[in-house]
N, C-alpha and C. Protein backbone atom coordinates (compact mmCIF):
# COMPACT_ATOMS: atom_id res chain seq x y z
N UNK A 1 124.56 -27.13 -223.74
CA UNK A 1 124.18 -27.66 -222.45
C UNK A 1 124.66 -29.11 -222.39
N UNK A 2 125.60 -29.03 -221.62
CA UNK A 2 126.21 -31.03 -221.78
C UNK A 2 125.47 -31.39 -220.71
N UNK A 3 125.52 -33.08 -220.98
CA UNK A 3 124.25 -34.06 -220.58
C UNK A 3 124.65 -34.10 -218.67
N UNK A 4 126.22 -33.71 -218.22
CA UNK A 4 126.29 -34.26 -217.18
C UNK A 4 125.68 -33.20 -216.60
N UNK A 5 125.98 -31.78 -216.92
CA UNK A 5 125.73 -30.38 -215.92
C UNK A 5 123.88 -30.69 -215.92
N UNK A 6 123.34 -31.25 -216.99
CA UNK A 6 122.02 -30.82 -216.89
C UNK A 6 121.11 -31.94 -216.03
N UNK A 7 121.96 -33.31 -215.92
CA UNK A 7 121.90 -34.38 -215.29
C UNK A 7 121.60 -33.76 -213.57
N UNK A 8 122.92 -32.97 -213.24
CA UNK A 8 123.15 -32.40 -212.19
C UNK A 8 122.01 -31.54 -211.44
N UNK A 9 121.58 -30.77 -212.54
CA UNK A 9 120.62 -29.42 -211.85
C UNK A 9 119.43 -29.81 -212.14
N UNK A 10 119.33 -30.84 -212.96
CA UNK A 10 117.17 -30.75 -213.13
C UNK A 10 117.10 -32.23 -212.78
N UNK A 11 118.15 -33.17 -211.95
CA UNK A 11 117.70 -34.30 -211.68
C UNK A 11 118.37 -33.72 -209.96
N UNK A 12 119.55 -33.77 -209.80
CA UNK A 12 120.08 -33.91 -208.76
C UNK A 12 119.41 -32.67 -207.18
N UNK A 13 119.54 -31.03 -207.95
CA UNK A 13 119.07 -30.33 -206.93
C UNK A 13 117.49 -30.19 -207.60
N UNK A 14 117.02 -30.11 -208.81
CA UNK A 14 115.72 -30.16 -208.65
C UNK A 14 115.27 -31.28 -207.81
N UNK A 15 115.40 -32.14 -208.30
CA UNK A 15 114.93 -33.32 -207.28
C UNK A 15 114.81 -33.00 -206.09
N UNK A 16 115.92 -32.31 -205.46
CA UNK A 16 115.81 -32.03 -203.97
C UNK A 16 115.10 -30.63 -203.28
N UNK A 17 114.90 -29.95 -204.28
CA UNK A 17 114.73 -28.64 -204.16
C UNK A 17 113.31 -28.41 -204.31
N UNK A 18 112.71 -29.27 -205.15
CA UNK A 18 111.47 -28.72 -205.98
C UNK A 18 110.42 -29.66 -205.47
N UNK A 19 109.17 -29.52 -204.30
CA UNK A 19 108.73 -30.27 -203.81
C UNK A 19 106.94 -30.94 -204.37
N UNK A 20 106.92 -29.76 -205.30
CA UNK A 20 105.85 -30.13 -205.45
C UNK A 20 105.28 -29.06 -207.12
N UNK A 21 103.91 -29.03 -207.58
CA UNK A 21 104.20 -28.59 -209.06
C UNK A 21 103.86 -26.89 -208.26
N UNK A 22 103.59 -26.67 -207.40
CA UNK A 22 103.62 -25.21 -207.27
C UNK A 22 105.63 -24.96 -206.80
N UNK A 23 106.17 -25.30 -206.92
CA UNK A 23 107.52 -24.75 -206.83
C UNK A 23 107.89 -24.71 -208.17
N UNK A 24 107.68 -25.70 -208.90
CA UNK A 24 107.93 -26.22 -210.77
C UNK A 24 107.65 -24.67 -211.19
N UNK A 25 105.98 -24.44 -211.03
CA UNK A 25 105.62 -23.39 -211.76
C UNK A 25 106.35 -21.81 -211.02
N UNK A 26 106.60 -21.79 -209.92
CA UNK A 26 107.33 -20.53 -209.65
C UNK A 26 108.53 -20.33 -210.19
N UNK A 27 109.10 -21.46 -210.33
CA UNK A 27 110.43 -21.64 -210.84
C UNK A 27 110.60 -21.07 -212.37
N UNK A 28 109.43 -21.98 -213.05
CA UNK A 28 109.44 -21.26 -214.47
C UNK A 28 109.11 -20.38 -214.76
N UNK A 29 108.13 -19.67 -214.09
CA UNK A 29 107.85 -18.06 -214.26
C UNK A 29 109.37 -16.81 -213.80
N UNK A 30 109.54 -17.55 -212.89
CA UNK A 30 111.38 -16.97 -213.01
C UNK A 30 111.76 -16.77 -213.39
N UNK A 31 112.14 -17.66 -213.83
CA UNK A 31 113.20 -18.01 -215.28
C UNK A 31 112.77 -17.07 -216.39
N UNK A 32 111.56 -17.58 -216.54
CA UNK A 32 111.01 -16.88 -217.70
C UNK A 32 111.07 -15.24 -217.76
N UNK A 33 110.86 -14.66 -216.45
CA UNK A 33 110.88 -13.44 -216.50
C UNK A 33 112.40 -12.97 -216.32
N UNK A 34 113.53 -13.49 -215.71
CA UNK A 34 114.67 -13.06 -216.01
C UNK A 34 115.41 -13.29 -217.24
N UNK A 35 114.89 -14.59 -217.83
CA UNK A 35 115.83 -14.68 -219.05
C UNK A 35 114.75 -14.06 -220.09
N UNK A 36 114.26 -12.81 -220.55
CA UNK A 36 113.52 -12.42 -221.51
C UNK A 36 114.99 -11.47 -221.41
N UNK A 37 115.50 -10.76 -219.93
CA UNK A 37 116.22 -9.61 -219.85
C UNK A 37 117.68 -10.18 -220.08
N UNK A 38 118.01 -11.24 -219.82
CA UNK A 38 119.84 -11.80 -220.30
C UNK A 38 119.58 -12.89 -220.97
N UNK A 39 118.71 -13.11 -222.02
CA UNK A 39 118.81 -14.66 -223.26
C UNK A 39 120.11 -14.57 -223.58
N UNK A 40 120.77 -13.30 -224.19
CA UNK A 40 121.77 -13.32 -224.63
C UNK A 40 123.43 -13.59 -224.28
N UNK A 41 123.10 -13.25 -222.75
CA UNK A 41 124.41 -13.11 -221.87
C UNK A 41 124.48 -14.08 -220.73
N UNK A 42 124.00 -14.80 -220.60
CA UNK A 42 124.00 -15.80 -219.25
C UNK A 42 123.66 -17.41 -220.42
N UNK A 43 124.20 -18.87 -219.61
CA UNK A 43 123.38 -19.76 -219.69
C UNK A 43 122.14 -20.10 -219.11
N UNK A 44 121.26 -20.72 -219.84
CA UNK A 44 120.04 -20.82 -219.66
C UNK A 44 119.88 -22.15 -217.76
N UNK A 45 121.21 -23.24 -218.04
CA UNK A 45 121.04 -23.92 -217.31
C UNK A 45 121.62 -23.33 -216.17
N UNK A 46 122.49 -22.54 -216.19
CA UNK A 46 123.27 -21.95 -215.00
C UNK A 46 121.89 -20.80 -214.57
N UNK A 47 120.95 -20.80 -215.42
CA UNK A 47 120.26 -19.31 -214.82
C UNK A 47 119.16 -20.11 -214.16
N UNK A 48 118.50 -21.58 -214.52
CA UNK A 48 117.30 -22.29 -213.75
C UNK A 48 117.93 -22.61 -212.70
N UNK A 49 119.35 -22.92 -212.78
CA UNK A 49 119.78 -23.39 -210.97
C UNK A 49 119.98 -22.07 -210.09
N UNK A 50 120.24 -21.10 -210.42
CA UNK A 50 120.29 -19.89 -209.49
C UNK A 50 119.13 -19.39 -209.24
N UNK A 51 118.11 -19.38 -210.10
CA UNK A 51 116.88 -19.34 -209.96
C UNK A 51 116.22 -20.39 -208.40
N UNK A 52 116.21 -21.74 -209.09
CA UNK A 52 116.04 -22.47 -208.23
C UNK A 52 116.58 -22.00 -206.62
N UNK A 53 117.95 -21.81 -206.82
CA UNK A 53 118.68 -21.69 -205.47
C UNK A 53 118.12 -20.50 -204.81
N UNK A 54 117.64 -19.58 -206.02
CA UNK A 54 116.99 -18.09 -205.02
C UNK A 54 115.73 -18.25 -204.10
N UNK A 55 114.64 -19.23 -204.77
CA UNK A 55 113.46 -19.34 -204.73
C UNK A 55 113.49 -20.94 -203.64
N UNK A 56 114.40 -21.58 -203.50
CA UNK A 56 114.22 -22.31 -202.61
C UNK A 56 115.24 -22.89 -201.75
N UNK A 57 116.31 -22.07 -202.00
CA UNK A 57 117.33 -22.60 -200.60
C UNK A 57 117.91 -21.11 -200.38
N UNK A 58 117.18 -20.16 -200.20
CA UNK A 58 117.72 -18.93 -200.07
C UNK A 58 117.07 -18.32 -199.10
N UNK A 59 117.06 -18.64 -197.86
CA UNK A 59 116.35 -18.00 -196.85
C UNK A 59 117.22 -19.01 -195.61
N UNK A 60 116.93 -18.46 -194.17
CA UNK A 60 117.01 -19.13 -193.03
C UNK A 60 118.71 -19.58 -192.88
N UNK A 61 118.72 -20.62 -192.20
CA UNK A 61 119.74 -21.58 -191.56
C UNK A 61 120.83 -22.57 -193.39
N UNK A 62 119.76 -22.51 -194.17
CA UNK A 62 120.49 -22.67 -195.36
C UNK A 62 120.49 -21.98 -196.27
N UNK A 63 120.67 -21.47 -196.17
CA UNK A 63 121.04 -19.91 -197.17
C UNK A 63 122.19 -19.87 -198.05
N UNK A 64 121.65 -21.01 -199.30
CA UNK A 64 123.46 -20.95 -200.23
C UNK A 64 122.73 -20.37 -200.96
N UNK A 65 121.90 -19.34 -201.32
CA UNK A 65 122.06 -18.07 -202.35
C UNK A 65 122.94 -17.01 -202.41
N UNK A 66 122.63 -16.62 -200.72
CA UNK A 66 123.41 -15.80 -200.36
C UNK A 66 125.38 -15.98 -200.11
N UNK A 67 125.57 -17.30 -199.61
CA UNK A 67 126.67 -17.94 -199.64
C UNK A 67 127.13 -17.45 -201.40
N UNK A 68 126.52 -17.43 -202.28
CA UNK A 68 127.11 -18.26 -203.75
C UNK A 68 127.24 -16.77 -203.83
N UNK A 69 126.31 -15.65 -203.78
CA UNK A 69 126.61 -14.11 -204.15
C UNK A 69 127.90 -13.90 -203.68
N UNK A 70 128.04 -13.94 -202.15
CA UNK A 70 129.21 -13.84 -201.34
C UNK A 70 130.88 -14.30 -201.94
N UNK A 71 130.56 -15.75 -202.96
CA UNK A 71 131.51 -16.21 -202.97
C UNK A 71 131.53 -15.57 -204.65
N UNK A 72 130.97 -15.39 -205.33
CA UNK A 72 131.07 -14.72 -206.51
C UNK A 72 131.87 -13.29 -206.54
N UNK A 73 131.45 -13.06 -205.85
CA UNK A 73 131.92 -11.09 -205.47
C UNK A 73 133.17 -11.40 -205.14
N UNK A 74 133.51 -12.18 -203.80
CA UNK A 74 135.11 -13.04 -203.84
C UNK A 74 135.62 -13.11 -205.22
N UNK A 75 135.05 -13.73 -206.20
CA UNK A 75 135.92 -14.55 -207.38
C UNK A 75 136.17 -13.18 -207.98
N UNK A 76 135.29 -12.06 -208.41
CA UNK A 76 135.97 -10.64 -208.95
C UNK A 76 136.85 -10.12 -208.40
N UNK A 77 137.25 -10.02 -206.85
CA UNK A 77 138.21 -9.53 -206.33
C UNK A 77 139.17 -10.30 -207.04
N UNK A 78 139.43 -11.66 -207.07
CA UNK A 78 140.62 -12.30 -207.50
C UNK A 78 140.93 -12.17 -208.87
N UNK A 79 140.01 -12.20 -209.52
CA UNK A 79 139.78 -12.17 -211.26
C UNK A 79 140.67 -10.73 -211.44
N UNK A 80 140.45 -9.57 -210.58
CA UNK A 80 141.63 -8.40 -210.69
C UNK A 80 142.30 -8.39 -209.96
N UNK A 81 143.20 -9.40 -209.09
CA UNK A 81 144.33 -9.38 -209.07
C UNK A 81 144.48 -9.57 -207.45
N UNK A 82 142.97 -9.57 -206.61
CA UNK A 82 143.57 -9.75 -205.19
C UNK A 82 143.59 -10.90 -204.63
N UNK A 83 143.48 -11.51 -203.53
CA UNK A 83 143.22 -12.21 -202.61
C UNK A 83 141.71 -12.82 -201.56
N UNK A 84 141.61 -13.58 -201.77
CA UNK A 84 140.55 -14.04 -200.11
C UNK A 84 140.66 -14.27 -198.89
N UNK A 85 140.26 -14.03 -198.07
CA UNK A 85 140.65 -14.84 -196.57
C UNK A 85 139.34 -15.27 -196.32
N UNK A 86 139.90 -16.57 -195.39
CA UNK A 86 138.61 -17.14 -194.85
C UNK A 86 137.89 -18.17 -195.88
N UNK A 87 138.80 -18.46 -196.39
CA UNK A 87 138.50 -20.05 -197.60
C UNK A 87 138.36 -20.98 -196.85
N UNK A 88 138.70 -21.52 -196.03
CA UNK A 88 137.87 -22.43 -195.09
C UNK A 88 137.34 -22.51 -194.13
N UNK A 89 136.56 -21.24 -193.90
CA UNK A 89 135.18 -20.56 -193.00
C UNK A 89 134.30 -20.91 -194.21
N UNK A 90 134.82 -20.28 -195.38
CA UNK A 90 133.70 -20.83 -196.31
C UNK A 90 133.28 -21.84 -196.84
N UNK A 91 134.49 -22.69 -196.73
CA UNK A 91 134.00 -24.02 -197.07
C UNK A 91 132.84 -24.76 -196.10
N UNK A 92 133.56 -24.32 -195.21
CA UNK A 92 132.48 -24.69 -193.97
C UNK A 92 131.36 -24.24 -193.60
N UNK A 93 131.24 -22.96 -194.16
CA UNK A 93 130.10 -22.71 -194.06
C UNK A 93 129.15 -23.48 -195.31
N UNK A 94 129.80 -23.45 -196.09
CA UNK A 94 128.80 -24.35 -197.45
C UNK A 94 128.39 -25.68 -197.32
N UNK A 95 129.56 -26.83 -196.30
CA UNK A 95 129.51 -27.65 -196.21
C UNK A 95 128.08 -27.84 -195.48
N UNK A 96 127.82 -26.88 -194.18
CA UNK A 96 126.63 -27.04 -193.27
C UNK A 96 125.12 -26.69 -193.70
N UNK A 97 125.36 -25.65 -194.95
CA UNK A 97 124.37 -25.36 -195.98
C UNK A 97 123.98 -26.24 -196.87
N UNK A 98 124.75 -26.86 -197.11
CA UNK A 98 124.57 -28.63 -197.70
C UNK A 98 123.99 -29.38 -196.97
N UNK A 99 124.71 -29.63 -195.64
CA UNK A 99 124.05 -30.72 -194.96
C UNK A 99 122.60 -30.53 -194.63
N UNK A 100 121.98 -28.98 -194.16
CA UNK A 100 120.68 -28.58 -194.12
C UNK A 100 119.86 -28.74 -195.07
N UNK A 101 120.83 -28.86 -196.00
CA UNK A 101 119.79 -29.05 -197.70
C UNK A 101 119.98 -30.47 -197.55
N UNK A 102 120.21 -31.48 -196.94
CA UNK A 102 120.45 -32.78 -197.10
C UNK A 102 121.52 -33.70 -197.82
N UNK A 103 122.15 -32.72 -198.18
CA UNK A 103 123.71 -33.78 -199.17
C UNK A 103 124.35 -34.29 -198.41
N UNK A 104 125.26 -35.52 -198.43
CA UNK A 104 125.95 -35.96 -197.82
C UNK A 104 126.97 -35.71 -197.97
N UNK A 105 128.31 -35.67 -197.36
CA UNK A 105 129.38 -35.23 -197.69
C UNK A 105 130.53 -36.53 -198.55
N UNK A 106 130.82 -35.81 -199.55
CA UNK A 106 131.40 -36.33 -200.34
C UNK A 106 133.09 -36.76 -199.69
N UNK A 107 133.79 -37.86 -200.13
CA UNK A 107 135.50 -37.75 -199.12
C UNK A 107 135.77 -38.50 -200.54
């Protein structure tokens, strides 16, 4: 787990994500109950931020859970050999899923 990725997800979107200790504790019961079933096959830090992202930016008008599934399933198509369309519908759509989550845009 390097210091910047973990810098990123338990300072940067926890911070933003996690409002109070009843989100903390849903979060870790999550976790806890998915990683008993993939300890072995997933990272632990990549699995509290998807976690996180399921349990609190995954519903409504900002919906990058669903965005990140969407764009994952994309990356297998390419990983065997095809194509995407609509790479910057998606950017844009992420960009506005951001801004609802409050990030500012980076230039």
């Amino acid at each position: 787990m390097s210091g910047r990725r973990a810098a990123v997800v338990l300072d940067a979107w926890a911070g933003r994500l996690l409002q109070n200790p009843r989100d903390v504790k849903r979060l870790l019961f999550a976790v806890r109950a998915t990683w008993a079933k993939l300890e072995d096959r997933v990272d632990l830090l990549d699995l509290i931020w998807l976690e996180m992202i399921s349990l609190k930016a995954g519903s409504g008008h900002k919906n990058s859970y669903d965005w990140l599934v969407k764009y994952l399933h994309a990356s297998d198509g390419i990983a065997i050999g095809g194509s995407i369309s609509g790479e910057q519908e998606d950017r844009d759509e992420l960009a506005e899923i951001l801004k609802q989550l409050g990030w500012e845009e980076c230039r």
